[in-house]
C-alpha atoms as a PDB file:
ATOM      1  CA  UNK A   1      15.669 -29.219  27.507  1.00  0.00           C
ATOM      2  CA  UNK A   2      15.914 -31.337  24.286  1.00  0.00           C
ATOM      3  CA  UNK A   3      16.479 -29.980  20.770  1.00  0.00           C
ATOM      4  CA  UNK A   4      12.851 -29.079  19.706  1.00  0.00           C
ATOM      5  CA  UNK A   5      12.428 -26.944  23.341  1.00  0.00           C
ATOM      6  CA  UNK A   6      15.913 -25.488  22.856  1.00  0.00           C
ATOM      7  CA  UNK A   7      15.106 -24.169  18.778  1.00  0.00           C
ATOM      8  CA  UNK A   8      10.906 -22.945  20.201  1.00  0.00           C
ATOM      9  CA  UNK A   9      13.203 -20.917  22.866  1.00  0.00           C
ATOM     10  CA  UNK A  10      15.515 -19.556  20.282  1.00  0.00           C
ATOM     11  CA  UNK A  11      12.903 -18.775  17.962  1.00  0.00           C
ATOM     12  CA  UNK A  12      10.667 -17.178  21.046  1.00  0.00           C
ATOM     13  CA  UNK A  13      14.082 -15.318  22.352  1.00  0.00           C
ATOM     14  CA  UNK A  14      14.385 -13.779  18.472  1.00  0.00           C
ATOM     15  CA  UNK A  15      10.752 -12.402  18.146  1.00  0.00           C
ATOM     16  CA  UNK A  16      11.348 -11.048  21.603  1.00  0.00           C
ATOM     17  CA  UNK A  17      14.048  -8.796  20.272  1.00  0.00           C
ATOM     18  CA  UNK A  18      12.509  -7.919  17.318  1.00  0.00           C
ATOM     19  CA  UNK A  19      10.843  -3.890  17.047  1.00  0.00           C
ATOM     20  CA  UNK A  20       7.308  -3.813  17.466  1.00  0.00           C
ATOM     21  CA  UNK A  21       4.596  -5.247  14.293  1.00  0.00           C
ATOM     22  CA  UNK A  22       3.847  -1.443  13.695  1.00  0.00           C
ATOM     23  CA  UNK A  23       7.547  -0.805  13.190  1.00  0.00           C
ATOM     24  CA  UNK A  24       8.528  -3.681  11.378  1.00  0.00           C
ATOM     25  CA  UNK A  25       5.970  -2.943   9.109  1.00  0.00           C
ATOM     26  CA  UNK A  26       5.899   0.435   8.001  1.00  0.00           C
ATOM     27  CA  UNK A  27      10.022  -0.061   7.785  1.00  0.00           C
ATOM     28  CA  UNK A  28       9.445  -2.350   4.898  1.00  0.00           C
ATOM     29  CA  UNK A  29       6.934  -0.470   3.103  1.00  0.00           C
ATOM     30  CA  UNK A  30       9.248   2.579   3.287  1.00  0.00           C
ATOM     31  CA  UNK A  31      12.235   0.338   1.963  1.00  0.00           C
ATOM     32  CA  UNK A  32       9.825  -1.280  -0.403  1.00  0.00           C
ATOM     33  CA  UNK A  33       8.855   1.671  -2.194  1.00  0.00           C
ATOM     34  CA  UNK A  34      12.146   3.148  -3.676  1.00  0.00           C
ATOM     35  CA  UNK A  35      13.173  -0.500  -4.068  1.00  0.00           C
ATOM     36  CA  UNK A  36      10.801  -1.407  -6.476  1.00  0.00           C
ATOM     37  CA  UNK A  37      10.366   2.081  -8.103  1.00  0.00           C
ATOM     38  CA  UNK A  38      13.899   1.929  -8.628  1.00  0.00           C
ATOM     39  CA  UNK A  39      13.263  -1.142 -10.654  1.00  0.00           C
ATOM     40  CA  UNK A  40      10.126  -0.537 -12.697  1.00  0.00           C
ATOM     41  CA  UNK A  41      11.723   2.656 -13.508  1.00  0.00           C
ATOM     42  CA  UNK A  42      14.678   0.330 -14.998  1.00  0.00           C
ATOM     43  CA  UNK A  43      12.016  -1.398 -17.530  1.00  0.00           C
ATOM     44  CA  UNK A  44      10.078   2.315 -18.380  1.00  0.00           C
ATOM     45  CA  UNK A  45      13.009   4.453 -19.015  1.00  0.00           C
ATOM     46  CA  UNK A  46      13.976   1.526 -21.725  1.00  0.00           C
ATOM     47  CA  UNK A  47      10.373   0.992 -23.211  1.00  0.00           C
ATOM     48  CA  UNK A  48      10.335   4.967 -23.506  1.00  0.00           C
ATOM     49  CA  UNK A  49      13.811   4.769 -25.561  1.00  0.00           C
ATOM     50  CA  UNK A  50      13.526   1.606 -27.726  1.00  0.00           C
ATOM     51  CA  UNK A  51      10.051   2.283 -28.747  1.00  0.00           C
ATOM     52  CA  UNK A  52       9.226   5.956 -28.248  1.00  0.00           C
ATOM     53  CA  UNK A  53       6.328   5.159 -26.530  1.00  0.00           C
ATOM     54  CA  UNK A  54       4.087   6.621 -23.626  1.00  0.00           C
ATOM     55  CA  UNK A  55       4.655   4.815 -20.357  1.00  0.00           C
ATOM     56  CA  UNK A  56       2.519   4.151 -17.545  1.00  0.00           C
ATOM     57  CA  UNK A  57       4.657   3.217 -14.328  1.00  0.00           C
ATOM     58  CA  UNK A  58       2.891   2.141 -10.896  1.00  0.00           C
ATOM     59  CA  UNK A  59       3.754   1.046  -7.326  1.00  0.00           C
ATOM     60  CA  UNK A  60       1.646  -0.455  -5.410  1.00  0.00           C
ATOM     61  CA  UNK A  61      -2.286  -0.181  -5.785  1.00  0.00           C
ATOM     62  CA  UNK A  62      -3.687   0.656  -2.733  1.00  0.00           C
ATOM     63  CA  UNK A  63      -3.204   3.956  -0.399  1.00  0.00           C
ATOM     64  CA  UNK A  64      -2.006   6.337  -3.680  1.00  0.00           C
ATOM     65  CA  UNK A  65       0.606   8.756  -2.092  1.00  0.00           C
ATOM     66  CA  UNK A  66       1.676  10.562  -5.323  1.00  0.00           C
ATOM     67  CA  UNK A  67       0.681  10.954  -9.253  1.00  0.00           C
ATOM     68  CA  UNK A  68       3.867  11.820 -11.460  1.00  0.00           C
ATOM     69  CA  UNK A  69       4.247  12.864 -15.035  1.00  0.00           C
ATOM     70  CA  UNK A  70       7.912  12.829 -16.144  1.00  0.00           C
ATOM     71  CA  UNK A  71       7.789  13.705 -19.219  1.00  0.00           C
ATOM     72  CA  UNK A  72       6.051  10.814 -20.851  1.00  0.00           C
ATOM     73  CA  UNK A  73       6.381   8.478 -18.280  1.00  0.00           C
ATOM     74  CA  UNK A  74       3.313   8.925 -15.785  1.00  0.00           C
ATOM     75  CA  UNK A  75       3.533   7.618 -12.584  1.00  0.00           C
ATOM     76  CA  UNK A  76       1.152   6.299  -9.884  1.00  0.00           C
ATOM     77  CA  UNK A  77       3.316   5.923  -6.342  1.00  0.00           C
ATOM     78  CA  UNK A  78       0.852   3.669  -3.516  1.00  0.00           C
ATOM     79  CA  UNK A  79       1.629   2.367  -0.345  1.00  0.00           C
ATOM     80  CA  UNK A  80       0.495  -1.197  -0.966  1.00  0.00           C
ATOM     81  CA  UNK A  81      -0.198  -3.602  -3.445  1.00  0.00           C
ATOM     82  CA  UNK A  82      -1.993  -6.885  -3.279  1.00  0.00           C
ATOM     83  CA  UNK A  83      -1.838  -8.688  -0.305  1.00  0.00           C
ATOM     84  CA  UNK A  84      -0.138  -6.402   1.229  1.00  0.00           C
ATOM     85  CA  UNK A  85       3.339  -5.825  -0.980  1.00  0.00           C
ATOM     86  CA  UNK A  86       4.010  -3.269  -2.445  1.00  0.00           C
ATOM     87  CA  UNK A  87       4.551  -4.684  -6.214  1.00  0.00           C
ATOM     88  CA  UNK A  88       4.930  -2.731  -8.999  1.00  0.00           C
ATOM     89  CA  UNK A  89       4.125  -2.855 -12.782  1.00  0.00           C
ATOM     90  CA  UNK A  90       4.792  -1.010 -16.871  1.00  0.00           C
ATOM     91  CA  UNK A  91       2.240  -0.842 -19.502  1.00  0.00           C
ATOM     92  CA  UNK A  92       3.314   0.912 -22.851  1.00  0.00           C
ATOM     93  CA  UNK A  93       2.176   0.523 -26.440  1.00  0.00           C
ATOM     94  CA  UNK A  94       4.369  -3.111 -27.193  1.00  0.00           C
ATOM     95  CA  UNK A  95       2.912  -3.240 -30.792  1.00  0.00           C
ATOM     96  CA  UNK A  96       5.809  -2.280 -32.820  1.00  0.00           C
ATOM     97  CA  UNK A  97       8.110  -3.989 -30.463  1.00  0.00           C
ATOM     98  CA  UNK A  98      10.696  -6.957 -31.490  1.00  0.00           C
ATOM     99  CA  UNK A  99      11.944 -10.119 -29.746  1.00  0.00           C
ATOM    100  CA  UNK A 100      15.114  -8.098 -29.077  1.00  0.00           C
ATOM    101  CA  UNK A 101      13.284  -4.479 -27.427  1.00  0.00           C
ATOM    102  CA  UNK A 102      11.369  -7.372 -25.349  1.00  0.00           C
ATOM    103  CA  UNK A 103      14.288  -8.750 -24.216  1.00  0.00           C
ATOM    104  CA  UNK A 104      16.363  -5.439 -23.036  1.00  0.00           C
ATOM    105  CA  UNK A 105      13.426  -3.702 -21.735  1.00  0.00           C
ATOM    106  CA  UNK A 106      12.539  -7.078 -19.744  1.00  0.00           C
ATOM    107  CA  UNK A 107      16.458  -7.198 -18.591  1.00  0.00           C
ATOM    108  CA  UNK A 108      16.462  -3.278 -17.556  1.00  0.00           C
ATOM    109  CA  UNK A 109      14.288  -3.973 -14.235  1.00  0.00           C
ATOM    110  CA  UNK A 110      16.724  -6.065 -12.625  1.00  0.00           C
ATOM    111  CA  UNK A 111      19.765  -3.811 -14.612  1.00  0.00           C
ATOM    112  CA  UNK A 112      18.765  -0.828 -12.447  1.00  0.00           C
ATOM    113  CA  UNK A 113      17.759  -2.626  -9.321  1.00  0.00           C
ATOM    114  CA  UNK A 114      21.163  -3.730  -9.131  1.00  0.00           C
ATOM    115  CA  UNK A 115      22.805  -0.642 -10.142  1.00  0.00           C
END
């Protein structure tokens, strides 16, 4: 068996042991979920505090599985986003914002995903 037959085998033997497509699936859209809510979260809760604002907060965009209002953050939880992710995104009023609230409330995502 040469090299290229030896690394198809390995690659075979790994898929093999892998859990079913099913499975594999639904376990990351379960783990993407909090994941990324977790982070956009990160960027509303400092949009909300620098610039007293009203915050809309999504996951996903297709297969919506919850609508939240906390306090003025609102919400919208879905199983998937495009092309099958699950993606996530903020919108908020940036009009009185500065170079400086852009900057924090950009940074906070990746703060609280890491926190």
């Amino acid at each position: 068996m040469n090299l290229i037959q030896a690394l198809a085998q390995a690659i075979v033997d790994f898929m093999d042991q892998s859990p079913p497509l099913v499975w594999a699936l639904l376990a990351i859209v379960l783990a993407n979920i909090p994941v990324i809510a977790l982070h956009e979260a990160g960027h509303a809760l400092a949009a909300r505090r620098l610039l007293d604002v009203d915050v809309d907060l999504a996951v996903g965009s297709i297969g919506r599985l919850a609508d939240l209002q906390l306090g003025r953050v609102r919400a919208r939880v879905s199983a998937l986003g495009p092309y099958g992710g699950a993606g996530g995104s903020v919108q908020f009023d940036h009009g009185r914002a500065t170079a400086r609230d852009v900057l924090l409330i950009a940074l906070a995502g990746p703060a609280a995903s890491l926190g």
